[in-house]
Each structure stands twice: as structure tokens, then as C-alpha cells.
N, C-alpha and C. Protein backbone atom coordinates (compact mmCIF):
# COMPACT_ATOMS: atom_id res chain seq x y z
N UNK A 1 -115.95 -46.72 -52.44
CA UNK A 1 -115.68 -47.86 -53.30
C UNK A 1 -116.87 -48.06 -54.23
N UNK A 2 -116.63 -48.87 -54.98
CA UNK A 2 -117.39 -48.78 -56.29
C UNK A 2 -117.47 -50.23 -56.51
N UNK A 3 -119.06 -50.61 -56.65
CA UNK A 3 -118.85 -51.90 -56.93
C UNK A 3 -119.56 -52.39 -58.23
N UNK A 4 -118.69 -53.44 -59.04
CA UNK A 4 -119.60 -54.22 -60.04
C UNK A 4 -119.45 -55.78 -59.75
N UNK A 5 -120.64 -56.38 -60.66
CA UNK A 5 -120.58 -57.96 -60.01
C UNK A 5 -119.66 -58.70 -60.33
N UNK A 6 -118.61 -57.90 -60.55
CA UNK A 6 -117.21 -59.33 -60.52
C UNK A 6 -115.95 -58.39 -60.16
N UNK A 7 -115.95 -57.09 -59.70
CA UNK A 7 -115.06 -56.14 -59.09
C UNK A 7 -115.28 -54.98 -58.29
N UNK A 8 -114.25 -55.10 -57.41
CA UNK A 8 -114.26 -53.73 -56.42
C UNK A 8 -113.86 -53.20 -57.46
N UNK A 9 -113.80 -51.06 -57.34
CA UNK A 9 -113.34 -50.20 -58.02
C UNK A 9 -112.82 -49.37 -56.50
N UNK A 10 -111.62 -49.44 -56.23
CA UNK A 10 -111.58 -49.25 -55.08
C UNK A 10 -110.46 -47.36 -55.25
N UNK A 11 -110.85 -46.29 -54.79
CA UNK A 11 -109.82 -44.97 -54.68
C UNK A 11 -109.18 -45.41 -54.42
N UNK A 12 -107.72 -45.19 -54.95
CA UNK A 12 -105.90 -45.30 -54.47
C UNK A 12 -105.70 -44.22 -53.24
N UNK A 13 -105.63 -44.66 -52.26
CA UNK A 13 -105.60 -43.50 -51.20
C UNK A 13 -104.38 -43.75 -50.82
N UNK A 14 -103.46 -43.31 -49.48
CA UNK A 14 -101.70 -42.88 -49.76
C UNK A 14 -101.30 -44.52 -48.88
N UNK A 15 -102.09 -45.10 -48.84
CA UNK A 15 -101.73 -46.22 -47.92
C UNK A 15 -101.48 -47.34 -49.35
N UNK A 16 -102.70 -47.53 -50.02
CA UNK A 16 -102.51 -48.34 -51.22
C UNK A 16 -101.56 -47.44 -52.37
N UNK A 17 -101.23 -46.65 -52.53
CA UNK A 17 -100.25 -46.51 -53.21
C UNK A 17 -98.77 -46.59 -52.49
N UNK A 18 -98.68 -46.49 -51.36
CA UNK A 18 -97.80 -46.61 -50.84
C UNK A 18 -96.97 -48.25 -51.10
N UNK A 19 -98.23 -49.04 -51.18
CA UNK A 19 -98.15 -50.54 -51.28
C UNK A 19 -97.66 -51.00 -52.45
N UNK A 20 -98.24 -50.38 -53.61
CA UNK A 20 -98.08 -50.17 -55.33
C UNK A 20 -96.52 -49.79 -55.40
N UNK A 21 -96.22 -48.83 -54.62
CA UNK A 21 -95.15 -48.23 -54.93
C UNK A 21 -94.00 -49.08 -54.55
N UNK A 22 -94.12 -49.73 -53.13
CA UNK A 22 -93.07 -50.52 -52.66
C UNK A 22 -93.34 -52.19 -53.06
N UNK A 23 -93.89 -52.22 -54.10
CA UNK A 23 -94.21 -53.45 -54.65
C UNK A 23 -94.66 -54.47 -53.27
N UNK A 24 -95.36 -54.48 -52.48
CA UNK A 24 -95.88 -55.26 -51.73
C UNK A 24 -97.01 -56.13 -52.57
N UNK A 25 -96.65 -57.39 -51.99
CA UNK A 25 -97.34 -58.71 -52.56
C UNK A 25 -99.02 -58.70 -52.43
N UNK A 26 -99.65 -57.63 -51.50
CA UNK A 26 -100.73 -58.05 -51.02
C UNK A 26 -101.23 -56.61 -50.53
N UNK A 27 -102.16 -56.59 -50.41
CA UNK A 27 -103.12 -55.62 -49.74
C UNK A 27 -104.16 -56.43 -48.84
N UNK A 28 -104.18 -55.33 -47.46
CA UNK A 28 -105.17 -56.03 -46.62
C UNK A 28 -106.39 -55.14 -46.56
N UNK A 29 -106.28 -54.31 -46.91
CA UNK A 29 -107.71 -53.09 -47.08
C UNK A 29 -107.83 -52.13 -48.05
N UNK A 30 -108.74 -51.63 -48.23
CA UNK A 30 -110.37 -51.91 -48.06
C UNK A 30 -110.67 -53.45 -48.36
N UNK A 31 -110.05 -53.92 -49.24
CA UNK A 31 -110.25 -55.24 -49.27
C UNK A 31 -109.23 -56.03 -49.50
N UNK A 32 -109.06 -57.39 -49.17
CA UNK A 32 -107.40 -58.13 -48.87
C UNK A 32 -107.81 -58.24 -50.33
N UNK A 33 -106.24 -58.52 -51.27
CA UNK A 33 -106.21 -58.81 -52.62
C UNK A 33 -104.30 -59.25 -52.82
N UNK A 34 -104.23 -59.95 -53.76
CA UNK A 34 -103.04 -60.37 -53.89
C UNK A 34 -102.65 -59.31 -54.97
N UNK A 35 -101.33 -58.84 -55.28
CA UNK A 35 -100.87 -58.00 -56.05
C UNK A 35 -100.12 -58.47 -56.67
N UNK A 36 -100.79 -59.16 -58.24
CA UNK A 36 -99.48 -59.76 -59.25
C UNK A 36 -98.21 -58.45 -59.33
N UNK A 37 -96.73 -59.44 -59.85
CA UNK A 37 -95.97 -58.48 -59.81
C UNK A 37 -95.73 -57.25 -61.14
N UNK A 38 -96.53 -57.75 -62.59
CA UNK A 38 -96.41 -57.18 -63.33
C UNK A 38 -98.07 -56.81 -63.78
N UNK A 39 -98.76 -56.36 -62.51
CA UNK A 39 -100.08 -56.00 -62.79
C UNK A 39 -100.50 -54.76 -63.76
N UNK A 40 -99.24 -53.61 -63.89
CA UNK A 40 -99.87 -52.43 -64.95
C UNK A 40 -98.57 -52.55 -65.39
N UNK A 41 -99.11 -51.56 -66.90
CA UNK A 41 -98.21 -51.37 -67.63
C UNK A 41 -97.61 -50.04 -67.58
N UNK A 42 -98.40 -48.92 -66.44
CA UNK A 42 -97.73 -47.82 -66.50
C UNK A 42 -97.24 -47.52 -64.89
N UNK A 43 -96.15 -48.04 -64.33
CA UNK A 43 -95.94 -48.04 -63.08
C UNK A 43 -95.01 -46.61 -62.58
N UNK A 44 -95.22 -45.24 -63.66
CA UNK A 44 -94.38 -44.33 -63.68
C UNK A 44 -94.78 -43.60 -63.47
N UNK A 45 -97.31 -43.75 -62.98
CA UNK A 45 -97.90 -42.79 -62.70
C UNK A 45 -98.13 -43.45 -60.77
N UNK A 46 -97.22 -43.82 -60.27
CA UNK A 46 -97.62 -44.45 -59.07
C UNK A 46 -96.81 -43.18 -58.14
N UNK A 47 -95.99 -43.09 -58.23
CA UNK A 47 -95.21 -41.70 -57.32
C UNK A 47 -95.80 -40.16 -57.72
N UNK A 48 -95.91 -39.81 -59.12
CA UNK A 48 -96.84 -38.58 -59.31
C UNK A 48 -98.62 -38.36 -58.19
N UNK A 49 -98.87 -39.97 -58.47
CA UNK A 49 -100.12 -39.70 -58.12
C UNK A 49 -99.94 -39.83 -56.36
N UNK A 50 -99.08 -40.24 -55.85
CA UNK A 50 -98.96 -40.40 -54.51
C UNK A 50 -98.71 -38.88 -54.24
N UNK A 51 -97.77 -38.11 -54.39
CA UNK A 51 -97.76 -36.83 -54.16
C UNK A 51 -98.60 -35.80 -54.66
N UNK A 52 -99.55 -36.11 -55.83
CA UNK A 52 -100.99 -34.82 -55.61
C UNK A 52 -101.26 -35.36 -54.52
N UNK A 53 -102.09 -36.47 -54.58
CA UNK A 53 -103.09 -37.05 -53.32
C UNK A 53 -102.86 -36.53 -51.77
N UNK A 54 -101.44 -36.25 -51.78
CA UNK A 54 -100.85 -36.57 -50.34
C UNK A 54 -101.06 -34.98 -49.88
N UNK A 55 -100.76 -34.24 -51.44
CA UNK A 55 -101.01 -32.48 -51.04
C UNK A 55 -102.69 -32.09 -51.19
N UNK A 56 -103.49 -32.99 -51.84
CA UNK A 56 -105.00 -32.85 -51.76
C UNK A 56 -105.38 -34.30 -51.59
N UNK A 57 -105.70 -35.09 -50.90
CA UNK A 57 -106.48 -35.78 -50.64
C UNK A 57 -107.97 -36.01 -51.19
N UNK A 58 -108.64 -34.84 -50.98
CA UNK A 58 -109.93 -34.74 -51.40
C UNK A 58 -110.35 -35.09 -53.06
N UNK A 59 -108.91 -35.35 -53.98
CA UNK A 59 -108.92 -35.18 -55.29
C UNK A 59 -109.32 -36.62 -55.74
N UNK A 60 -108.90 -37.87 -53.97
CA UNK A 60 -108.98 -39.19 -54.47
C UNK A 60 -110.43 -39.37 -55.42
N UNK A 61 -111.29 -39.21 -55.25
CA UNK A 61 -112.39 -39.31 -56.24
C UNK A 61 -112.33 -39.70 -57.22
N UNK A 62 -111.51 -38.12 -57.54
CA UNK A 62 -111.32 -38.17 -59.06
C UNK A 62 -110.35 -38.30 -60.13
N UNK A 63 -109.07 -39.40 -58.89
CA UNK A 63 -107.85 -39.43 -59.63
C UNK A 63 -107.99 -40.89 -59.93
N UNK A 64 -107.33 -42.00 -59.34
CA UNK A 64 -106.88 -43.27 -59.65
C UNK A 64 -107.88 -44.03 -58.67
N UNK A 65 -107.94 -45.45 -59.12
CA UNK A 65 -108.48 -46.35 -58.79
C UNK A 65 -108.16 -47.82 -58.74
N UNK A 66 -108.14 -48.37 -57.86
CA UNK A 66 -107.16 -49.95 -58.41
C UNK A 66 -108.61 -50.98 -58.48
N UNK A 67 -108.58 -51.87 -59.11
CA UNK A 67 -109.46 -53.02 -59.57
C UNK A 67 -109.40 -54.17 -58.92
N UNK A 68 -109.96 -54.58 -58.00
CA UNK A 68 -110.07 -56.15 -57.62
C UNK A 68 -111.48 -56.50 -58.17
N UNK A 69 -110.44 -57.65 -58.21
CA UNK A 69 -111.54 -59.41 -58.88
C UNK A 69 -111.47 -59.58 -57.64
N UNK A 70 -112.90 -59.57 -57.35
CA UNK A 70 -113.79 -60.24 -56.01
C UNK A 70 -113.94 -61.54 -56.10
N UNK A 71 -113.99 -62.46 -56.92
CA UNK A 71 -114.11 -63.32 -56.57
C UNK A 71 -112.41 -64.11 -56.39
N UNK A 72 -111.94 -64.16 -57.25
CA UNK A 72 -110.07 -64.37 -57.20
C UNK A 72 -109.15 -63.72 -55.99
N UNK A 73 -110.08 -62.48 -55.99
CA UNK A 73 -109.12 -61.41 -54.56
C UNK A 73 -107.83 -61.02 -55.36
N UNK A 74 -107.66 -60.47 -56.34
CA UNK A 74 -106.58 -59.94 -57.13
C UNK A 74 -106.55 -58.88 -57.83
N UNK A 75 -105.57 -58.14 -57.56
CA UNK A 75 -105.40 -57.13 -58.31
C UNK A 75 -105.71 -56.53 -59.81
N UNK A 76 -106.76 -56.32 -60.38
CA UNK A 76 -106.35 -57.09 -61.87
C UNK A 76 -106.58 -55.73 -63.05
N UNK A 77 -106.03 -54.44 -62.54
CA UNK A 77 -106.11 -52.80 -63.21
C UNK A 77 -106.38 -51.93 -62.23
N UNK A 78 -106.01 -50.62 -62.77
CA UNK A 78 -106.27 -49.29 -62.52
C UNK A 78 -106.93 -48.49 -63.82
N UNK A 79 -106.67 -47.40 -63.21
CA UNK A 79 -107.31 -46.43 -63.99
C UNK A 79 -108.55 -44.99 -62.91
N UNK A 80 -109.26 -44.65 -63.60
CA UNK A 80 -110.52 -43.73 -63.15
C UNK A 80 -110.45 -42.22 -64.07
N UNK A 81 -109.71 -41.52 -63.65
CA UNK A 81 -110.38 -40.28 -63.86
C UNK A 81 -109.14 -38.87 -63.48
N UNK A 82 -108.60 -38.46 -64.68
CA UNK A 82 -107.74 -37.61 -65.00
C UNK A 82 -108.25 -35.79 -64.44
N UNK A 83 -108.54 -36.02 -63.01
CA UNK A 83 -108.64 -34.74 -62.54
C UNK A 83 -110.24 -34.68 -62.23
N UNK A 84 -110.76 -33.48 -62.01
CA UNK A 84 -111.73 -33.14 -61.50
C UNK A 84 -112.65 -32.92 -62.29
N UNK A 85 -113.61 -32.86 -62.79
CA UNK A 85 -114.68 -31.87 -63.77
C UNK A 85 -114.52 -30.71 -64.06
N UNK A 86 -113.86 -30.33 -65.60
CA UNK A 86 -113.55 -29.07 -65.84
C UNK A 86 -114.61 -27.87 -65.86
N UNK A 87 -114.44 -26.90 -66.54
CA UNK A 87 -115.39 -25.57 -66.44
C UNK A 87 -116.45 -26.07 -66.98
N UNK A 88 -116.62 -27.11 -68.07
CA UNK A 88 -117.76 -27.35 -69.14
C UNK A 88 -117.98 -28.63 -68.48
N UNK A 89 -117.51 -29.15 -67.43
CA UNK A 89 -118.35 -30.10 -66.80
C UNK A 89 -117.69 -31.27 -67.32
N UNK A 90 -116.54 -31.37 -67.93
CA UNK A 90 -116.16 -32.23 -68.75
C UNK A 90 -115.36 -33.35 -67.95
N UNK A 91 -114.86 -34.56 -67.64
CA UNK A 91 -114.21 -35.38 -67.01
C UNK A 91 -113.47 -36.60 -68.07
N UNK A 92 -112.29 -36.82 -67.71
CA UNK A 92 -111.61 -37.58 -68.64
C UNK A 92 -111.12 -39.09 -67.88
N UNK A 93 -111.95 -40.41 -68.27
CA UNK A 93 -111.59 -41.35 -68.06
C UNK A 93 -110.87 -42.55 -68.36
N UNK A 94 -109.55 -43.52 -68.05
CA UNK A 94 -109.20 -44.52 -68.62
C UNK A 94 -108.66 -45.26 -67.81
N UNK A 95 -108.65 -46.53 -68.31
CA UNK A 95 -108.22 -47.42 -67.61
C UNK A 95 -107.15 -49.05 -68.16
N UNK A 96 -106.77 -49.50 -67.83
CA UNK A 96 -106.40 -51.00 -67.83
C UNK A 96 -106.37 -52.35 -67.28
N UNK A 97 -106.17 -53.15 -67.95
CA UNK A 97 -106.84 -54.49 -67.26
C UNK A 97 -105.83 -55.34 -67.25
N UNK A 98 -105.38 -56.11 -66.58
CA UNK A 98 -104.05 -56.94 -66.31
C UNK A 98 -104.11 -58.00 -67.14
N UNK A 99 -103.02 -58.16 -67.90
CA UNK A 99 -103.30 -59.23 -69.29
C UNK A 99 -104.22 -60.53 -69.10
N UNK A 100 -103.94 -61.13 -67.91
CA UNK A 100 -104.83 -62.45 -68.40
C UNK A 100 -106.26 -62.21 -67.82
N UNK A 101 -106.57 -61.11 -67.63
CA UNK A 101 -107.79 -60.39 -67.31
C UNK A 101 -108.09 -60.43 -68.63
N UNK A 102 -108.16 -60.08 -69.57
CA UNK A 102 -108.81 -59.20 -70.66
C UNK A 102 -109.36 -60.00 -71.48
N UNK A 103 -110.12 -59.61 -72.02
CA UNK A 103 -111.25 -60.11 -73.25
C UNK A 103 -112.51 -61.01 -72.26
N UNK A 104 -112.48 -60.61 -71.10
CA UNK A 104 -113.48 -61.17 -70.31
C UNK A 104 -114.85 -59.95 -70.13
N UNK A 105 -114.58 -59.15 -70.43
CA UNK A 105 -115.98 -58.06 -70.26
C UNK A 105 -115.54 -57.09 -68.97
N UNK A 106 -114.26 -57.55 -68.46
CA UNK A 106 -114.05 -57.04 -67.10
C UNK A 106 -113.58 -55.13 -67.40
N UNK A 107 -113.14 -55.06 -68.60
CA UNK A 107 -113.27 -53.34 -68.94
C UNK A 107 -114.12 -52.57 -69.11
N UNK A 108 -115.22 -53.28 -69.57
CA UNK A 108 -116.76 -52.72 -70.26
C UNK A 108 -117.16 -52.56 -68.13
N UNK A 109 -117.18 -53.26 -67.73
CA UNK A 109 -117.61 -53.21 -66.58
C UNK A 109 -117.01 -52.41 -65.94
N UNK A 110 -115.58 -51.93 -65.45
CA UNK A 110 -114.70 -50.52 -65.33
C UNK A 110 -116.06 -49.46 -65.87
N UNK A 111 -115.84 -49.70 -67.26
CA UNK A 111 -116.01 -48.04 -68.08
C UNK A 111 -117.62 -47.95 -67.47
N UNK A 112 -118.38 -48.55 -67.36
CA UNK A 112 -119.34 -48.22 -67.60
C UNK A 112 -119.95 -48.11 -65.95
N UNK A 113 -119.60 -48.70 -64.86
CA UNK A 113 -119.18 -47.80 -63.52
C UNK A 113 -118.50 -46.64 -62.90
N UNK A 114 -117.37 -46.01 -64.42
CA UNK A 114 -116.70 -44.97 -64.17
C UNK A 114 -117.87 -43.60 -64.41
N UNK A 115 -118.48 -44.27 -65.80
CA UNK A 115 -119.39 -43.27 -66.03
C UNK A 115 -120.83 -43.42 -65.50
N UNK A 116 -121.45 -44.06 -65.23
CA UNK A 116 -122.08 -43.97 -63.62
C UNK A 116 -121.82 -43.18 -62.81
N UNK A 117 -120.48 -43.27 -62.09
CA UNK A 117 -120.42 -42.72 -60.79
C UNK A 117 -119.93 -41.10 -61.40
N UNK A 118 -119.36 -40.85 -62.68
CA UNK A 118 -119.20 -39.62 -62.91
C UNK A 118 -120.81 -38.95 -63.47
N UNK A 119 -121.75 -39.96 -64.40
CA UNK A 119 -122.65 -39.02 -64.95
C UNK A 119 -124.02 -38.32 -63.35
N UNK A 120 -123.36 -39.02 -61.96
CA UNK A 120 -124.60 -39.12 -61.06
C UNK A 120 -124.19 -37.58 -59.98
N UNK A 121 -122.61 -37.37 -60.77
CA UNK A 121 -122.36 -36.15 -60.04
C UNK A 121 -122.97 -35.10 -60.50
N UNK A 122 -123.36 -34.00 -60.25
CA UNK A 122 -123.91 -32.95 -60.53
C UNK A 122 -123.18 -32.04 -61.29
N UNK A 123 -121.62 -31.56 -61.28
CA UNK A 123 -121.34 -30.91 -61.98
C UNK A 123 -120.37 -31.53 -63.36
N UNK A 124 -120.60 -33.03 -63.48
CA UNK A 124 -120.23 -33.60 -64.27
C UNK A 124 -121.55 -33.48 -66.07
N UNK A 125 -121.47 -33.07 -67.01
CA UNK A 125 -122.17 -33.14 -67.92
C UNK A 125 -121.59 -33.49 -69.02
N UNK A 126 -120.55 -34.12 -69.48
CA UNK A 126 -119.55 -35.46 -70.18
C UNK A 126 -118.53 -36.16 -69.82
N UNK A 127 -118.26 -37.17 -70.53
CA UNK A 127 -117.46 -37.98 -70.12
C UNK A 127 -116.48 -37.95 -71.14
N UNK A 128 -115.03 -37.99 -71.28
CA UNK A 128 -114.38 -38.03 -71.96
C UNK A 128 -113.26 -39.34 -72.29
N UNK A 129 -113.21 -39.91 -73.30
CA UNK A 129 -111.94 -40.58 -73.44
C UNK A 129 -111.42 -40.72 -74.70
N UNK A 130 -109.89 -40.93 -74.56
CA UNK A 130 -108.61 -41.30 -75.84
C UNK A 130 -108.10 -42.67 -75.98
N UNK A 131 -108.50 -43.29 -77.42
CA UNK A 131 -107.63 -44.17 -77.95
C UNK A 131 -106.71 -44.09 -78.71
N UNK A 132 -106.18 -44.99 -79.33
CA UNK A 132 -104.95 -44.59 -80.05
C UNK A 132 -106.08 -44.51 -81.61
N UNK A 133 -105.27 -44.29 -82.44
CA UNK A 133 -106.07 -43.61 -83.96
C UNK A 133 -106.32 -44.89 -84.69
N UNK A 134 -106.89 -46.15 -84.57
CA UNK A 134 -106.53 -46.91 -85.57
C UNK A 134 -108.23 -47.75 -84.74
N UNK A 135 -108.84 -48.69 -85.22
CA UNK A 135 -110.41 -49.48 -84.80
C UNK A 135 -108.98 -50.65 -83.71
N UNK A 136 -110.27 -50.55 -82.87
CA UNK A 136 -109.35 -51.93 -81.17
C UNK A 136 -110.08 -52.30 -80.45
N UNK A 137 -109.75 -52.80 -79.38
CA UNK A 137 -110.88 -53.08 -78.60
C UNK A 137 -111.73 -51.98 -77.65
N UNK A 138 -110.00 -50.96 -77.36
CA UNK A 138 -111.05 -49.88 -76.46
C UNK A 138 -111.40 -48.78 -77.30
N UNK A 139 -112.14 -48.35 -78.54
CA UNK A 139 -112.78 -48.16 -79.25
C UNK A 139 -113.83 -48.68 -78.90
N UNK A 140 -113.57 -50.17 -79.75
CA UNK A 140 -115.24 -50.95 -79.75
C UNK A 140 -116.07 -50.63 -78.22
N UNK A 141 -115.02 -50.92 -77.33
CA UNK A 141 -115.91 -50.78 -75.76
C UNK A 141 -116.53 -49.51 -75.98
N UNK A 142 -115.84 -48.37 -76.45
CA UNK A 142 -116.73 -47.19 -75.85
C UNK A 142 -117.92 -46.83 -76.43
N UNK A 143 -117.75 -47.71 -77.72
CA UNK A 143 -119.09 -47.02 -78.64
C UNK A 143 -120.39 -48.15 -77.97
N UNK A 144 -119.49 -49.18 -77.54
CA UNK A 144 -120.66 -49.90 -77.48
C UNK A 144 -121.35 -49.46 -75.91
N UNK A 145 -120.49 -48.70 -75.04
CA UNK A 145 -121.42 -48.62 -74.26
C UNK A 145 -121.51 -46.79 -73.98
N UNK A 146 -122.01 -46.69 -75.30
CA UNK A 146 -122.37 -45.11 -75.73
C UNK A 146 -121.98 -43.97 -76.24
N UNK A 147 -120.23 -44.15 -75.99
CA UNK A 147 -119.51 -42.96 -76.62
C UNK A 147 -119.33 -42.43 -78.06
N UNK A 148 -119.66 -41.15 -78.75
CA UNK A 148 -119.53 -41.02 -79.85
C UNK A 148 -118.29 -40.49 -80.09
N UNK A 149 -117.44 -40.80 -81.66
CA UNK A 149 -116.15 -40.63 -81.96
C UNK A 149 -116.21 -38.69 -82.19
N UNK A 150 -115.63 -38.30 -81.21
CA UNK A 150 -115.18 -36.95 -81.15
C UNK A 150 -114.38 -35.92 -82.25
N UNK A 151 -113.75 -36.67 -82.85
CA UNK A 151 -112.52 -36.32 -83.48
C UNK A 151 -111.10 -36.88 -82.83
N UNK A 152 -110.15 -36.66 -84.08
CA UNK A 152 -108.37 -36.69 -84.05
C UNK A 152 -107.82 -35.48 -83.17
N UNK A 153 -107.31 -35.76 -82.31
CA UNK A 153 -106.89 -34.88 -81.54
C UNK A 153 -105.05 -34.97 -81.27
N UNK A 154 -103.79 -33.78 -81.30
CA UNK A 154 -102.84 -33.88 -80.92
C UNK A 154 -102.47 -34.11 -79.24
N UNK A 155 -102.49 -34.94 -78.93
CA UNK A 155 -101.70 -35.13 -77.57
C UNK A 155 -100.06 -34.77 -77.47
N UNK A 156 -99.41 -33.90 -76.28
CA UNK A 156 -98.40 -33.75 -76.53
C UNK A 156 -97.70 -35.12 -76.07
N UNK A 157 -97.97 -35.55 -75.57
CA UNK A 157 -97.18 -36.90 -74.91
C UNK A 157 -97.11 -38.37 -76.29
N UNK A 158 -98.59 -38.09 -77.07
CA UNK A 158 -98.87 -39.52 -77.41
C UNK A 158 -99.16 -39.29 -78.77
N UNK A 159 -99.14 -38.37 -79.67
CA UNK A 159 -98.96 -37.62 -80.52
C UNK A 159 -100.76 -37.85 -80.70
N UNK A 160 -100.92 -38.44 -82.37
CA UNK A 160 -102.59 -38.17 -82.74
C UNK A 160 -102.92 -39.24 -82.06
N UNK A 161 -104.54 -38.90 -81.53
CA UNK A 161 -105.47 -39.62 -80.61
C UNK A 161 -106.40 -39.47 -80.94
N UNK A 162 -107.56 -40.67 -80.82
CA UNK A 162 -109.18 -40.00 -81.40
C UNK A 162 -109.50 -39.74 -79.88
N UNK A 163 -110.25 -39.03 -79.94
CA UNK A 163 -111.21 -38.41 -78.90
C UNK A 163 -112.83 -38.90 -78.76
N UNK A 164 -113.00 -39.49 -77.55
CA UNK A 164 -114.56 -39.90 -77.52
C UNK A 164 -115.29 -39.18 -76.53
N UNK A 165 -116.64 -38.99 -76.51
CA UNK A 165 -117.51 -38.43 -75.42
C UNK A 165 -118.43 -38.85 -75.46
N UNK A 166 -118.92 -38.68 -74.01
CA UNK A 166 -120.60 -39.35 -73.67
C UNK A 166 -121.47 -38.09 -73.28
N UNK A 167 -122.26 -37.76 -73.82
CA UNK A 167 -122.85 -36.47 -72.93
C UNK A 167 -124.16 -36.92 -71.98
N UNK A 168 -124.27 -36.25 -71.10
CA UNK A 168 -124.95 -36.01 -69.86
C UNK A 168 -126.38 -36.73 -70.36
């Protein structure tokens, strides 16, 4: 677990997604938290990610992560880390914050524990992330806590994307 001073960053392991998945109101571990019912906006990566995990386990690290507000005890985002550290050391991070969460600093605090706990690994030597193509907020977050604008990149899913990185 991963901590900052106003959130757990807690691995989705097959018990809490299990919970995600069957919409249960609550979680009692690693830490008790209430689970609003419309906490993410992408609830279509909750069964994909239950079945890598379940065939590698060891990947929790570096796949998903759910967010409690420690002090509220609530659910309030996911996100972490799109696979393992590639050949060039490279790692791809993102995340979200549950609407009446946001514009509180509570993302800057995500990103900047994601890349922590990725820049302290050893075979990690950047950090990677995608916004959509246009100036926003998760832009502003990344530059402000270090990322330089990479370039326009084609995504097949999400078409053009800028591309950001932090290096080592």
C-alpha cells in the first residue's frame, strides 16, 4: 500500500476487485471504505483486470490501484500503472478521481506517489502518460509536477493523444 497524507493507494488484488465487480457497498480490507455507487467512469476495465491478476498475481504492482480518502473512509479513484516496465525501462501511468473529489489536489497527490513508487524501482527509468490533445487539468498536473510534453501520438482506441514523460 501506498500512502499520501489524505489517501491510501491501495493494489486491486482478486478480493477487492471481486467487490468492484459485484458492486458491494463497502470494503473491509486492507482498509474499511465505503464504495460510492458511481465511483469510476470506466467500470469495463474491472473484469479484464480481475482475470490477468488472477492468471499472474505478481503483476498487482503494476496494474490497478483503488484510492481511499483516509480521512472520509471512501472510495474516491483508481488508476496506477498499465503493465510492467518495458525493455527501455519505460512505465505508463493514469488515473481518476471521483467527481466530487476533484479540484482538491487529491490527483497531483495520486501522480506524484505513482511516480515515486515507480521512479524508486530499479528497472524503471521513465514514466509515461496520455491526455487528450487539447490544455486541461491533467496536462496542467503533469507539467507541474515534472512531465515534459512528448509529442501527438495515434492511439488505436482513443485516436490522437499527447504523450508525456518524466525521465529517471
Amino acid at each position: 500500500m501506498l500512502t499520501t497524507p489524505r489517501l491510501h493507494l491501495i493494489p486491486a488484488d482478486l478480493a477487492i476487485l471481486e467487490a468492484l465487480i459485484h458492486k458491494h457497498q463497502e470494503l473491509t480490507a486492507p482498509v474499511a471504505c465505503r464504495i460510492p455507487d458511481d465511483w469510476t467512469e470506466f467500470p469495463e476495465v474491472l473484469e479484464p483486470t480481475y482475470h490477468l491478476l488472477k492468471g499472474k498475481p505478481s503483476l498487482s504492482p503494476w496494474w490497478m490501484y483503488i484510492f481511499v480518502h483516509r480521512a472520509d473512509q471512501v472510495l474516491i479513484g483508481s488508476g496506477g500503472f498499465k503493465g510492467l516496465p518495458d525493455e527501455d525501462g519505460t512505465v505508463e501511468i493514469g488515473y481518476e478521481i471521483y467527481v466530487p473529489y476533484r479540484q482538491q489536489g487529491l490527483a497531483t497527490e495520486v501522480a506524484k506517489e505513482l511516480v515515486a513508487f515507480a521512479l524508486s524501482q530499479p528497472k524503471v527509468r521513465n514514466v509515461m502518460a496520455h491526455t487528450l490533445p487539447e490544455q486541461n487539468p491533467s496536462n496542467r498536473l503533469l507539467k507541474k509536477i515534472g512531465f515534459k510534453f512528448d509529442g501527438t501520438i495515434q492511439d488505436p482506441d482513443d485516436g490522437e493523444i499527447w504523450q508525456w514523460i518524466l525521465k529517471k
